[in-house]
Protein backbone atom coordinates (compact mmCIF):
# COMPACT_ATOMS: atom_id res chain seq x y z
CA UNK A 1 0.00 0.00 0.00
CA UNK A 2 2.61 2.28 0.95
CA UNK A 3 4.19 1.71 -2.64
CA UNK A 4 1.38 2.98 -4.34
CA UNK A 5 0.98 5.76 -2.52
CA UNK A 6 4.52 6.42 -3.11
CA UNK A 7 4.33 5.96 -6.67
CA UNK A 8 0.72 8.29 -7.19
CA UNK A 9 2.86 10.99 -5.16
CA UNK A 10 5.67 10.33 -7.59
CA UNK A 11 3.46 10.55 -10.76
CA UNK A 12 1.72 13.88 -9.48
CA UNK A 13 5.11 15.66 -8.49
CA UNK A 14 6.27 14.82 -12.03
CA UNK A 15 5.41 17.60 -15.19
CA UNK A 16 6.97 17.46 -18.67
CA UNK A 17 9.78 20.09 -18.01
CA UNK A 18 11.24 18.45 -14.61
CA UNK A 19 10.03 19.04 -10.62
CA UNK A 20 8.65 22.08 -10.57
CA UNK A 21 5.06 20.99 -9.61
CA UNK A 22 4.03 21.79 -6.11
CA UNK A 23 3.35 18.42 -4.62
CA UNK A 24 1.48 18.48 -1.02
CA UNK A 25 1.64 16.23 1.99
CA UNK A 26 -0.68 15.89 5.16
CA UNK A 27 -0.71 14.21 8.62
CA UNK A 28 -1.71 14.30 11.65
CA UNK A 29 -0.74 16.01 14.80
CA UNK A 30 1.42 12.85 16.59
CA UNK A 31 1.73 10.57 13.85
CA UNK A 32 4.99 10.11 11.67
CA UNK A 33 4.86 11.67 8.42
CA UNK A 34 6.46 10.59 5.07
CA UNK A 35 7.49 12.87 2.32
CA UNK A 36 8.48 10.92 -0.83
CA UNK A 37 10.36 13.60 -2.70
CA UNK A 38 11.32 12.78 -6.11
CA UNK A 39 14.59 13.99 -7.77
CA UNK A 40 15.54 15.01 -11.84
CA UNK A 41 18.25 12.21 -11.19
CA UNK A 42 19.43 9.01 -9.83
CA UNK A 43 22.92 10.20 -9.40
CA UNK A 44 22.75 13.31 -6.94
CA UNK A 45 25.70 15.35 -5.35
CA UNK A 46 23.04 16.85 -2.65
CA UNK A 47 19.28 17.27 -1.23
CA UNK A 48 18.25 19.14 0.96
CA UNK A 49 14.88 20.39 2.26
CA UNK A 50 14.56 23.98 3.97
CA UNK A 51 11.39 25.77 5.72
CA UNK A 52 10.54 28.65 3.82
CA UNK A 53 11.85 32.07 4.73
CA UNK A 54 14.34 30.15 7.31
CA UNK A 55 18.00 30.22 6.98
CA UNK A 56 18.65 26.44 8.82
CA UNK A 57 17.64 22.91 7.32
CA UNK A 58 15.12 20.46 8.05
CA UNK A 59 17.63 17.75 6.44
CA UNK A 60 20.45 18.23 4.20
CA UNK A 61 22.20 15.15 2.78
CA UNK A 62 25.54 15.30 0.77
CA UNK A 63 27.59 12.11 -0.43
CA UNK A 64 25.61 10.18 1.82
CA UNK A 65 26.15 12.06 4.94
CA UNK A 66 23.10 13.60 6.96
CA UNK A 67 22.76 16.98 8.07
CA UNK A 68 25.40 17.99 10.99
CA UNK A 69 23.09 19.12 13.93
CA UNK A 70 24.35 22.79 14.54
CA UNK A 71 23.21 23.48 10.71
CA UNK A 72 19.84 21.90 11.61
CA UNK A 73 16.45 23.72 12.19
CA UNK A 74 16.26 23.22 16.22
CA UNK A 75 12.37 22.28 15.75
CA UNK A 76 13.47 19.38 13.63
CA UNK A 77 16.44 18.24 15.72
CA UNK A 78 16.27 14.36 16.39
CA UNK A 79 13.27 14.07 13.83
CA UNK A 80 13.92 13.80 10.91
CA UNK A 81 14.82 10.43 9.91
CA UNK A 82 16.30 9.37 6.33
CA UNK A 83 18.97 6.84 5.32
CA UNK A 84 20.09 9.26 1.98
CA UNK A 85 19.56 6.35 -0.11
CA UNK A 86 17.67 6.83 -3.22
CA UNK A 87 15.11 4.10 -4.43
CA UNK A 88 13.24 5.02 -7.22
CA UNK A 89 14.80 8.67 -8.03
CA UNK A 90 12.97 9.38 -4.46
CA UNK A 91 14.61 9.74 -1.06
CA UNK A 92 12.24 9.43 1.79
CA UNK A 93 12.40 11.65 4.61
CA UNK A 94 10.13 10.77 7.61
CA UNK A 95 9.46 13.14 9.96
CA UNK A 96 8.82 11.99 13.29
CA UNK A 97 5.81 12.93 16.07
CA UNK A 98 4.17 15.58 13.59
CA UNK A 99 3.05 18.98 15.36
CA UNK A 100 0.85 21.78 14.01
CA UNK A 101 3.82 23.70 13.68
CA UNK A 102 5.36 21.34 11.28
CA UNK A 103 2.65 22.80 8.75
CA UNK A 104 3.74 24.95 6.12
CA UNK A 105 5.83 25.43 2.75
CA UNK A 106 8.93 23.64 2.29
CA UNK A 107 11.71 24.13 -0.68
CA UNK A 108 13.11 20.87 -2.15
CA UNK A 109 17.18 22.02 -3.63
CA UNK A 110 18.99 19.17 -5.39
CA UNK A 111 22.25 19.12 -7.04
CA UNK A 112 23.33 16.84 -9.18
CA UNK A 113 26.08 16.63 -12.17
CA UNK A 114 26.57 20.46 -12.01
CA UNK A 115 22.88 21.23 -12.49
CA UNK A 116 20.49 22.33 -9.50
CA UNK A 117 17.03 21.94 -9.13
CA UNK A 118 14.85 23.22 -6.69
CA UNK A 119 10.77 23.17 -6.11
CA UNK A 120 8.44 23.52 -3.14
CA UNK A 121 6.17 20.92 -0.98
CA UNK A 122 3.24 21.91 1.32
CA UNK A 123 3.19 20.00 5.11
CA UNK A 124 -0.33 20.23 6.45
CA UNK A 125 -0.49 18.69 9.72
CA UNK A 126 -3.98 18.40 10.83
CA UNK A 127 -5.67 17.60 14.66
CA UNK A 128 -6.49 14.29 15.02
CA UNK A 129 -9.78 15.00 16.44
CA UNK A 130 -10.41 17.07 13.29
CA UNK A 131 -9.79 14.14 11.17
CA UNK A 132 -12.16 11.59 13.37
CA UNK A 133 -14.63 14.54 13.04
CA UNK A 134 -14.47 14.45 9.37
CA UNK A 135 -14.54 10.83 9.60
CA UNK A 136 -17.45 10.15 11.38
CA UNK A 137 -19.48 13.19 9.15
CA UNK A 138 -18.20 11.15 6.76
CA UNK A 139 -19.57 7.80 8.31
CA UNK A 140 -23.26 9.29 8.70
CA UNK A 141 -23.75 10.59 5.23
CA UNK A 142 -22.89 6.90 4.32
CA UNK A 143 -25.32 5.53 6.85
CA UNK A 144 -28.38 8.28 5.38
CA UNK A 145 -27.26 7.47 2.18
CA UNK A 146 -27.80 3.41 3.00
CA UNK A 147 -30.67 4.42 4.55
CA UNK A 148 -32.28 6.15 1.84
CA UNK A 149 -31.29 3.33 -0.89
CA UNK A 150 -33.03 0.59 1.48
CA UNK A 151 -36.35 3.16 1.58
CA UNK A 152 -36.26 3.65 -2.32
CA UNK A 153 -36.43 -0.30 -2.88
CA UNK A 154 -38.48 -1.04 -0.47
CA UNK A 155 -41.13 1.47 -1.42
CA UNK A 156 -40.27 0.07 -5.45
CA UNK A 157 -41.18 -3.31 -4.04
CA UNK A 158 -44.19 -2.14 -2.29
CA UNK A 159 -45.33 -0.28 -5.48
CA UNK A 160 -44.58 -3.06 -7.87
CA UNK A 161 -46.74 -5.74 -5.95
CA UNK A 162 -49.85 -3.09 -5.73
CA UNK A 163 -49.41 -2.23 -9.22
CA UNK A 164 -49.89 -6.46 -9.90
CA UNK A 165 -52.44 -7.02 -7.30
CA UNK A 166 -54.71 -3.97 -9.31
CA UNK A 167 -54.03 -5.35 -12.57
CA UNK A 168 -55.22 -9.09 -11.25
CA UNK A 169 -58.33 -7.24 -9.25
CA UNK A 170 -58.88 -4.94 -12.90
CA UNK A 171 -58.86 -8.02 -14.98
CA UNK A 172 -60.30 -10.27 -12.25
CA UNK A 173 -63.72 -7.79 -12.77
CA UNK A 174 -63.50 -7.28 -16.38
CA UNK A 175 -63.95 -11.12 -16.50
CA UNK A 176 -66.82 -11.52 -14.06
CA UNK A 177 -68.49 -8.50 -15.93
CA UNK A 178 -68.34 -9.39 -18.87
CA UNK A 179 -69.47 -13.21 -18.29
CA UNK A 180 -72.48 -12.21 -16.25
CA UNK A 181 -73.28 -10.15 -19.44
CA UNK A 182 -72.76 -12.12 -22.23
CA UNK A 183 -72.85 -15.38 -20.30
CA UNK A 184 -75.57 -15.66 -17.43
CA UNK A 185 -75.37 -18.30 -15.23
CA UNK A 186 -78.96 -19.75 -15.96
CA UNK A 187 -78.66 -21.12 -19.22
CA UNK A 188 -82.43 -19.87 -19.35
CA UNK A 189 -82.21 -16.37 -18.83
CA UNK A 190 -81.16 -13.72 -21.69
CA UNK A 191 -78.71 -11.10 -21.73
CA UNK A 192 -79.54 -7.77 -21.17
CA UNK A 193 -82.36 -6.44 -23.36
CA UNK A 194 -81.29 -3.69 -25.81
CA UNK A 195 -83.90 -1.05 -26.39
């Protein structure tokens, strides 16, 4: 499962000209969060992965080598977790007990055979309570919808069998009407007279 949803952020962070689409990833406040960031090349001299409008890294990874703590952003200190290894043309950085304050823009910078590439990510880190919220809306506008399916049949069903039973009844009469007319029971009595 995780694959896939590895690969669908892949295809959506990939355009025509290269990385410059602005892929978005979302959480939840204490849960560990995964960005699958997808680089121009499989042969890279550097990634790293800065806040917006701060001047300190979330990660930075060079040769294989992980960001050196006093370059770090101290909010991110200890989690951020990433082995540098690509798989796919995609590192995977996983940061670690998600916070509200995790939310924001992000800039991806990659260097790689003297070219460099940069592009920005959105973090939204949502409550959990807001996503159980959601969830359980969610849940009863399934249940109303079930509810009104199992009504709609029913009442078909209902509808159907009183539409048959009138037809039978309908028919049922036309039969006995018209044999008491042109058939009597006594053999010995005539029709109706016609004036």
């Amino acid at each position: 499962m995780a694959g896939v949803i590895i690969i669908a952020l892949l295809l959506a962070g990939l355009t025509t000209s290269g990385f410059n689409d602005h892929l978005k990833f979302t959480g939840h406040v204490g849960e560990n969060v995964t960005l699958a960031l997808p680089l121009p090349s499989s042969m890279i001299d550097s990634i790293s992965l800065k806040r917006q409008n701060s001047p300190k890294f979330v990660f930075y990874c060079r040769d294989g080598h992980k960001t050196h703590p006093g370059d770090q952003d101290p909010q991110f200190i200890n989690r951020v977790i990433s082995s540098c290894q690509l798989k796919n043309n995609t590192v995977l950085l996983t940061l670690l007990t998600a916070t509200k304050n995790d939310s924001g823009v992000y800039t991806v910078r990659v260097t790689y055979g003297g070219h460099n590439s940069s592009w920005n990510v959105t973090l939204i880190i949502t409550d959990a309570e807001h996503f159980r919220a959601v969830t359980t809306m969610g849940m009863e506008k399934i249940a109303v919808v079930i509810v009104v399916v199992v009504v709609v049949v029913v009442l078909g069903v209902v509808l159907g069998v009183v539409m048959r039973r009138r037809k039978d009844v309908i028919s049922a009469c036309k039969k006995l009407f018209t044999r008491v007319a042109c058939c009597p029971e006594d053999p010995h009595q005539q029709g109706p007279s016609v004036y």
